[in-house]
Each structure stands twice: as C-alpha cells, then as structure tokens.
Protein backbone atom coordinates (compact mmCIF):
# COMPACT_ATOMS: atom_id res chain seq x y z
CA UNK A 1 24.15 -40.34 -66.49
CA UNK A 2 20.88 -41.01 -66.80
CA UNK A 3 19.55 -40.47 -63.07
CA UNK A 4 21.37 -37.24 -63.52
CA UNK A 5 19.74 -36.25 -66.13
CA UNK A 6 16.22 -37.13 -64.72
CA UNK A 7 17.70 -35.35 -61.35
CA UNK A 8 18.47 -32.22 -63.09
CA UNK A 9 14.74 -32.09 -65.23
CA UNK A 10 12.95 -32.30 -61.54
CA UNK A 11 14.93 -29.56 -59.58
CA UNK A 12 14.59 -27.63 -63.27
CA UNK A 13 10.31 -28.35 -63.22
CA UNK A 14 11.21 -27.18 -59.11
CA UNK A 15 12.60 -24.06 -60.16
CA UNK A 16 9.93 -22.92 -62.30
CA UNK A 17 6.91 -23.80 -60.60
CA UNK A 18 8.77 -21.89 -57.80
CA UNK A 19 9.08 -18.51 -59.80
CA UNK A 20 5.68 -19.16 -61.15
CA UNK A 21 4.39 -19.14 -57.96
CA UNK A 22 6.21 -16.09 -56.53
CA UNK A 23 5.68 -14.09 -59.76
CA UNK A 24 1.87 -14.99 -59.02
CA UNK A 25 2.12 -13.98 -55.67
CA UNK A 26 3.11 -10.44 -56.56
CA UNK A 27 0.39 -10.32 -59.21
CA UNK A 28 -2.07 -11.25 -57.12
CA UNK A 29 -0.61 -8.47 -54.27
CA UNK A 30 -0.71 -6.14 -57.52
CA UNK A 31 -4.46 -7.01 -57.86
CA UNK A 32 -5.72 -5.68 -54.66
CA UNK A 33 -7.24 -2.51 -54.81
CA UNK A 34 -8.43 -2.35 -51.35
CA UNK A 35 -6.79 -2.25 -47.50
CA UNK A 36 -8.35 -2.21 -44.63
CA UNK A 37 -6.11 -1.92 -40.91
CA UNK A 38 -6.93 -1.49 -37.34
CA UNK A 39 -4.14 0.50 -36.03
CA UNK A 40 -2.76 2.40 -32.71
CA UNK A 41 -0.72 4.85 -31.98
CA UNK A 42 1.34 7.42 -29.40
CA UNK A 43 2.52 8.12 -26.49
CA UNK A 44 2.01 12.19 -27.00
CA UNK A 45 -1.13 13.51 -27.30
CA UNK A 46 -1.33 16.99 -25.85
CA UNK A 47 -3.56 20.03 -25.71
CA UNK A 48 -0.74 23.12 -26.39
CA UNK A 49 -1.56 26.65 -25.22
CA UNK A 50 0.31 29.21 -24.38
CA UNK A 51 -0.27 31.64 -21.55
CA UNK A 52 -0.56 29.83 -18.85
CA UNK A 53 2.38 27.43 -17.75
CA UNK A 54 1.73 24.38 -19.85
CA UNK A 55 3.81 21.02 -19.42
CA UNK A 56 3.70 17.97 -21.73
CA UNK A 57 4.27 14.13 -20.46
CA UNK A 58 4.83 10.94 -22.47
CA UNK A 59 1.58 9.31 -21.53
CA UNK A 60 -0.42 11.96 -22.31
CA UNK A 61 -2.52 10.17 -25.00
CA UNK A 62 -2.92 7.03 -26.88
CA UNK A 63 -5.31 6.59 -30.15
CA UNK A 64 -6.94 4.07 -31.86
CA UNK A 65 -8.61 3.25 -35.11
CA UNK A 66 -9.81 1.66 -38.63
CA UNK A 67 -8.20 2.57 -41.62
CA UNK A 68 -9.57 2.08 -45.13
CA UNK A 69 -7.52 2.41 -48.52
CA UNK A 70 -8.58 2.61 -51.95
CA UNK A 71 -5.46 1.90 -54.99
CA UNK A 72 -5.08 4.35 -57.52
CA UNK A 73 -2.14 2.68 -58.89
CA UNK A 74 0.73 0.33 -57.46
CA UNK A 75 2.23 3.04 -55.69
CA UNK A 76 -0.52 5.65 -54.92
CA UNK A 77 -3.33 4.90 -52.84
CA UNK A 78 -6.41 7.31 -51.17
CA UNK A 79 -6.85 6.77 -47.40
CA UNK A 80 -10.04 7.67 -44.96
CA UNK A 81 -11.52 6.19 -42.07
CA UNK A 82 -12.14 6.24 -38.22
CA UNK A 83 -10.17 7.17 -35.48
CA UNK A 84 -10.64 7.80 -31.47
CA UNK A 85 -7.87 10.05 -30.29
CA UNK A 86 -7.51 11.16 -26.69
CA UNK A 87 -5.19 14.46 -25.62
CA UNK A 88 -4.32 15.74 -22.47
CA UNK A 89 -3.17 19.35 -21.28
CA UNK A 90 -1.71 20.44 -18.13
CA UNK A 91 -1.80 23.97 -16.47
CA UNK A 92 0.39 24.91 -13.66
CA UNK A 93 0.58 28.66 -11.85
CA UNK A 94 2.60 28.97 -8.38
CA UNK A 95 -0.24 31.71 -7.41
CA UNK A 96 -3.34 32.97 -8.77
CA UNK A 97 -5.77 36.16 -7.33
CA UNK A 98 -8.68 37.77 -8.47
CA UNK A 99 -11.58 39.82 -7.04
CA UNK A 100 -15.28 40.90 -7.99
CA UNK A 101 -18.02 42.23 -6.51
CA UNK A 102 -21.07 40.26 -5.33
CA UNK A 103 -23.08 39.90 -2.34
CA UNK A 104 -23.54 38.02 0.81
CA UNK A 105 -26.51 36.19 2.44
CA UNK A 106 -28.18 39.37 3.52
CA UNK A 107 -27.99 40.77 0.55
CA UNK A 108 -24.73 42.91 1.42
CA UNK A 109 -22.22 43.92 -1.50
CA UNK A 110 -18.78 43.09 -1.03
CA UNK A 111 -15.65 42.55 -2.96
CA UNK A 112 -14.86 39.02 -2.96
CA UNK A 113 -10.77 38.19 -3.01
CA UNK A 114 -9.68 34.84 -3.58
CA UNK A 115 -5.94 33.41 -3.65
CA UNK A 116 -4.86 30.46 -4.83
CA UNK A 117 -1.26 28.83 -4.14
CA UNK A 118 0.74 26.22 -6.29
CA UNK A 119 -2.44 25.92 -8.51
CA UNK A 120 -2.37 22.61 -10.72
CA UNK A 121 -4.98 21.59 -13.50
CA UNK A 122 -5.34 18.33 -15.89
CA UNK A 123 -7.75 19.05 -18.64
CA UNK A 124 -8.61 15.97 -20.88
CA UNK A 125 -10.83 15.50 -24.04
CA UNK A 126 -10.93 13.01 -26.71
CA UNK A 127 -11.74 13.25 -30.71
CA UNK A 128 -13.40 11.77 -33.45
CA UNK A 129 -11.41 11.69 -35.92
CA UNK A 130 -11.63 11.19 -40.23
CA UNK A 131 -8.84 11.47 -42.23
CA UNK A 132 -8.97 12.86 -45.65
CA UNK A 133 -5.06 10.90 -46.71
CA UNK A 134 -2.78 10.16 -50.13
CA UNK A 135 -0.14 7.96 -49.95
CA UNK A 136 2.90 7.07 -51.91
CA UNK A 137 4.67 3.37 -51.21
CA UNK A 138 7.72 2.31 -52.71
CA UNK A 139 7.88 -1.30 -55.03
CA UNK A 140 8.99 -4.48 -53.95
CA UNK A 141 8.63 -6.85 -50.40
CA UNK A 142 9.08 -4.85 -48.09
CA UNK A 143 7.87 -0.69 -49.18
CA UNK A 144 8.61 2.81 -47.87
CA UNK A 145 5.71 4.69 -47.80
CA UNK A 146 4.43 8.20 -46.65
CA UNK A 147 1.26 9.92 -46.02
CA UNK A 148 -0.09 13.57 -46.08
CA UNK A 149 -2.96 14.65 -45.38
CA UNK A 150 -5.84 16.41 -43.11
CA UNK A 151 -8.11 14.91 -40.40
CA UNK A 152 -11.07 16.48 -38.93
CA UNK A 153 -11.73 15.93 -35.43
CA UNK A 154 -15.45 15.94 -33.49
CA UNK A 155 -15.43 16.58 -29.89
CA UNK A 156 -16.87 13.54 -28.13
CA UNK A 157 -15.99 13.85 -24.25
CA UNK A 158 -13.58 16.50 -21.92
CA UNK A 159 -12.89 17.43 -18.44
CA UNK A 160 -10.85 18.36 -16.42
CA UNK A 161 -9.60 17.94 -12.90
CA UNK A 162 -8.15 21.21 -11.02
CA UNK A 163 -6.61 21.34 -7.14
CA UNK A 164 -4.68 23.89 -5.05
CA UNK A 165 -2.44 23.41 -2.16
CA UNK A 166 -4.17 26.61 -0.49
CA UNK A 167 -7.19 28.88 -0.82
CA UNK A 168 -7.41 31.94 0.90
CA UNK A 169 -10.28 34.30 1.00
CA UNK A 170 -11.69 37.40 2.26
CA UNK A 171 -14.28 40.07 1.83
CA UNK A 172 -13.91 43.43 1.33
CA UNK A 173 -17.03 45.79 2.54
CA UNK A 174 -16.56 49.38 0.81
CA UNK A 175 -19.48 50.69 2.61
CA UNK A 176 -18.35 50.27 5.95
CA UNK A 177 -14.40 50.22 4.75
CA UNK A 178 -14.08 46.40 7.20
CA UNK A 179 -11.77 43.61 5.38
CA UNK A 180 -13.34 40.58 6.73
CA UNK A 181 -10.82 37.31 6.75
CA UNK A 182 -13.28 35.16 8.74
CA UNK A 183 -15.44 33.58 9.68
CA UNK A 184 -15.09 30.47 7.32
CA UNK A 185 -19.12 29.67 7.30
CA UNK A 186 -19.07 32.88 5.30
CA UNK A 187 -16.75 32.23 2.71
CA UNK A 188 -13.83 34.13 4.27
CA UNK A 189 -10.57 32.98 5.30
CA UNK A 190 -7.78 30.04 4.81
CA UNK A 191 -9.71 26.41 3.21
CA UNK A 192 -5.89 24.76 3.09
CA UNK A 193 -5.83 22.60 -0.01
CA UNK A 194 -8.54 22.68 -2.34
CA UNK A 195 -9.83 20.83 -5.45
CA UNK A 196 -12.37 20.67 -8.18
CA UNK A 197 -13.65 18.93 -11.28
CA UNK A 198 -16.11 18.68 -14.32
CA UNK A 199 -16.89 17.06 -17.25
CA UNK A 200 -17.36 20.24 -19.69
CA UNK A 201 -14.80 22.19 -21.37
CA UNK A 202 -15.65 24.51 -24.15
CA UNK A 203 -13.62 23.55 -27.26
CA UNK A 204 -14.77 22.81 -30.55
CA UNK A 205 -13.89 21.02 -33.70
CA UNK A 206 -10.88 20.55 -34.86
CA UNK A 207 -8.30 20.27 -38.19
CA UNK A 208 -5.18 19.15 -38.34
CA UNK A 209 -2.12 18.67 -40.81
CA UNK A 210 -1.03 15.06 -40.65
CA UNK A 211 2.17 13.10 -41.66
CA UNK A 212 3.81 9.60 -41.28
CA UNK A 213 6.20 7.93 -42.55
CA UNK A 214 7.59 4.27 -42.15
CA UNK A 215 7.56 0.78 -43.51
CA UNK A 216 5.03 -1.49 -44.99
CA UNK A 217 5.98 -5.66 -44.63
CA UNK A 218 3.96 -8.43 -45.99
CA UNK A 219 3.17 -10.53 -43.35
CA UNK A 220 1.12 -13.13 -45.86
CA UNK A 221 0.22 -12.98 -49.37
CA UNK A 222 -3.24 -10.89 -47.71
CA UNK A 223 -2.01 -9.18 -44.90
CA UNK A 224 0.35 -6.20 -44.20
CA UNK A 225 1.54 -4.68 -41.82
CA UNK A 226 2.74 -0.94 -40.96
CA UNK A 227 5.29 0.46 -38.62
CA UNK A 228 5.74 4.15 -38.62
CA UNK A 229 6.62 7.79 -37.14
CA UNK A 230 3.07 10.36 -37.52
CA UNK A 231 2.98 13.94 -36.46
CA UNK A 232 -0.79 15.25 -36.11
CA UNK A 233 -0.45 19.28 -35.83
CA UNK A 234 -3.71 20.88 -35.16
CA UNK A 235 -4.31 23.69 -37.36
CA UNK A 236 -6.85 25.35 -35.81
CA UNK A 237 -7.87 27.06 -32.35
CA UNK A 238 -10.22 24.81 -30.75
CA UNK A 239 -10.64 27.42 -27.56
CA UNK A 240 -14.42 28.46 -27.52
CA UNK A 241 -13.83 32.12 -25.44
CA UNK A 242 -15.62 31.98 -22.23
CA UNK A 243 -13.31 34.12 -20.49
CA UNK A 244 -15.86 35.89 -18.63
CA UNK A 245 -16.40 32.79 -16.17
CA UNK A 246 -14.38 32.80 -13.07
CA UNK A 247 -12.23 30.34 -11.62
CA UNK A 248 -14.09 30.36 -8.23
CA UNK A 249 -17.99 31.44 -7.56
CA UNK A 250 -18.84 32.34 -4.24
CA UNK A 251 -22.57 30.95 -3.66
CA UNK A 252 -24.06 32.47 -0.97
CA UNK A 253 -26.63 31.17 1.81
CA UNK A 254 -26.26 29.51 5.35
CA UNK A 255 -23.18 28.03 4.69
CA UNK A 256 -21.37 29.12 1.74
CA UNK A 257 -19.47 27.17 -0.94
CA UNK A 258 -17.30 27.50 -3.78
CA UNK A 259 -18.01 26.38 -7.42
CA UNK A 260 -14.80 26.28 -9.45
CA UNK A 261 -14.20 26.59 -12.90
CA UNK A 262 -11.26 25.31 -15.85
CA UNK A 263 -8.66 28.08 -16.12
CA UNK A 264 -8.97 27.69 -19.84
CA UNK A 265 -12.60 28.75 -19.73
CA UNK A 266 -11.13 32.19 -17.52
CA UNK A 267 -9.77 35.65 -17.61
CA UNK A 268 -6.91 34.20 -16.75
CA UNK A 269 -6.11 32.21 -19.61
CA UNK A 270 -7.37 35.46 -21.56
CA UNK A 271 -6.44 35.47 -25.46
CA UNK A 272 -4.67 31.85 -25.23
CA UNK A 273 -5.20 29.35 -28.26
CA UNK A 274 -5.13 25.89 -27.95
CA UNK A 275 -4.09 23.50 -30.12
CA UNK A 276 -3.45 19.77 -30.14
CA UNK A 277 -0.32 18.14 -31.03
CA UNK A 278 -0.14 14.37 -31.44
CA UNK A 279 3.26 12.38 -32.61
CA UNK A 280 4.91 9.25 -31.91
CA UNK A 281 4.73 5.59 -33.42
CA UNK A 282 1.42 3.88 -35.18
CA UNK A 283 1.24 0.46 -35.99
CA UNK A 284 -1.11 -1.10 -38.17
CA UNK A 285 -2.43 -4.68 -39.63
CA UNK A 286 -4.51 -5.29 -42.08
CA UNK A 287 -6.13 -7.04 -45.16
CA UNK A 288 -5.71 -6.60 -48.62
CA UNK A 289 -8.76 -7.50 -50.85
C-alpha cells in the first residue's frame, strides 16, 4: 500500500510539472511580439493584357522573400517586409503587317512594308516588392490565419525575347509607282525566320491587392511555420505608352538591317493595359522573438 501510495505522489508531481510546463510554453508563445520568416512562393506569375493574344503557363514565375511581423494582440498582427517577385507574359499573333514611310541609302523615300508570320514574344520583368499587411490567426497549436493587404512593387529588371517563323519585306516607291521585293542587301524581300531581343521594357511601378490564407504550425516553442494559398492582383496599369515605336526599323546604309522592338511598346498593342497577376502556394519559416 505503501509503494502505491509513493507511486501515485510521483506520476501526480509528473503530471503537474508536465502542465506547468506546457501552460509555460504557451505563455511564453503568447509573449512574442515579433516574427520574422523567409518565405517562397508560386508557380503563376504573369503579366495580363489584353489585346494581343496572351497565354499564361505554370512556370511563369516564382518569388521570394523576408517577412517581418509586429503583434498587436494574440490574434492580430501588422506585417511588412521584402520581397523579389518575377512575372512573365507571353504574346502570340499568327500574322502581323505594317508600313511607313522612310528612306533608302540614297536618300530615296519609300514606303517600307513588313510582314510577319506566326509571330511569338516572351516578355519578362521582375519586382521589388513591400507589403503594407494585417493579419488575423486563430488560438490554439496549430492556427488559421488570413492576410489582406497592399504591396507596392519597384521595377528592378525586364526584357523580352521576340521571334518569327517568317519576315517578308518590300518597298514601295510612289514616285516612280515600282514595288520592289528584292534585292535582300536592301532590306526587301523574304529573311525566313527571324528573331530579336532586349533588356528594356517600359513599365512602371506597381500596386497590388493581396490575399492568403492557410495554416500556421509550431514547429518548436520559437519557430513557425506557414503553408498557404495567396492571390497578388495588380491594381494598377503598369504599361508606360510608347506606342509610337515600331516593331521593326529599317536602318539604312550598305547593307541594311532590322532593329526590332516589344509589341507591348507598339501600335499594335495600342490602348492595352497590363497588369500582373500572381497566385499559388507560399511557404514560410520563421522565428518568433
């Protein structure tokens, strides 16, 4: 009777140094005030316009970033921080033409015509981004939270990459009423595929509506860890109109050559807006202090 007794008195001192400890654990969880994560996110990440034949694919963009959080209360916490985010756009037309006047290597004036076939362009640029967040997580072990906020993104790099399975060209000389379709050291006639790049495109900063939702685990007593859904909707046209540039310039001299521009910076892509549109999953790890 009496080892059962002294039995019972040490799984009784177990028991409570037990819920001591795990009561302390949340206190001390209820304590921090302050989270910092590293997180990353995707797979979509796309430029959206309208206009031209625009197409979307899952790897289009992938983003990266630190995350700081200040505690209002248990539940409610403020969020900023730092964030690369790279978005890609893709333009498709099954034929583009255009003409203007301009003039040859003696000085001649001619209407330039230009054709392109099964035209295909990747544009690219990638953001700086700082989030402006409030967020609302649930009690206990493992939370539901959400976030809503705005970001504010700073152009850092673009370009774009553009290619044609045929040009054709020819000039047309009003004064003398001759169509010339050759000879090809002139700048006339069929250049079978053809392709072009750069490492400019005119857009500017951006603002976007953002969202997520998911769950928030402890993985120790200082460290947790998200898993979520976001949708990042830009609110705002980042397009800077330079519609007056044309998709192909015709340089004159010896030998001519072509300089090509992005159809978003074209008169063909005239009145379009584009916007970026980011959603997927985010993960994130962290520290509590």
């Amino acid at each position: 009777m009496r080892f059962l007794n002294k039995r019972l008195a040490t799984t009784y001192r177990f028991c409570i140094v037990f819920i001591l400890s795990f009561l302390g654990s949340f206190t001390l969880i209820a304590q921090q005030r302050n989270e910092l994560l590293l997180h990353i996110n995707g797979p979509v990440s796309i430029l959206e316009y309208e206009g031209v034949d625009n197409t979307a694919a899952l790897d289009d963009g992938v983003g990266f970033g630190i995350e700081y959080g200040r505690y209002l209360s248990p539940q409610w916490s403020l969020r900023t921080g730092v964030a690369l985010q790279n978005y890609s756009g893709h333009a498709k037309l099954d034929q583009i033409t255009g003409a203007y006047d301009t003039q040859d290597s003696e000085n001649e004036n001619f209407e330039f015509r230009y054709q392109f076939t099964d035209y295909r362009e990747t544009q690219k640029a990638s953001y700086i981004q700082i989030p402006l967040l409030l967020q609302y997580e649930s009690s206990g072990t493992a939370r539901f939270f959400a976030t809503a906020g705005i970001k504010v993104g700073v152009l850092v790099s673009s370009e774009y990459e553009a290619q044609a399975a045929q040009l054709s060209t020819a000039g047309y000389y009003e004064q003398y009423d001759v169509l010339l379709e050759a000879p090809r050291f002139a700048g006339f006639g069929d250049f079978g595929s053809y392709s072009w790049s750069d490492d400019v495109l005119e857009l500017k900063t951006n603002i976007m509506l953002s969202l997520e939702t998911g769950l928030k685990l402890p993985v120790t007593g200082t460290s947790p860890a998200y898993i979520s859904v976001y949708l990042d909707y830009g609110l705002t046209n980042i397009f800077n109109d330079v519609t007056t540039n044309r998709l192909v310039d015709y340089n004159a001299g010896t030998e001519v050559n072509f300089t090509g521009n992005s159809v978003l910076n074209t008169s063909v892509a005239n009145g379009i807006e584009v916007k970026t549109l980011s959603f997927g999953f985010k993960l994130k790890y962290g520290l509590w202090f």
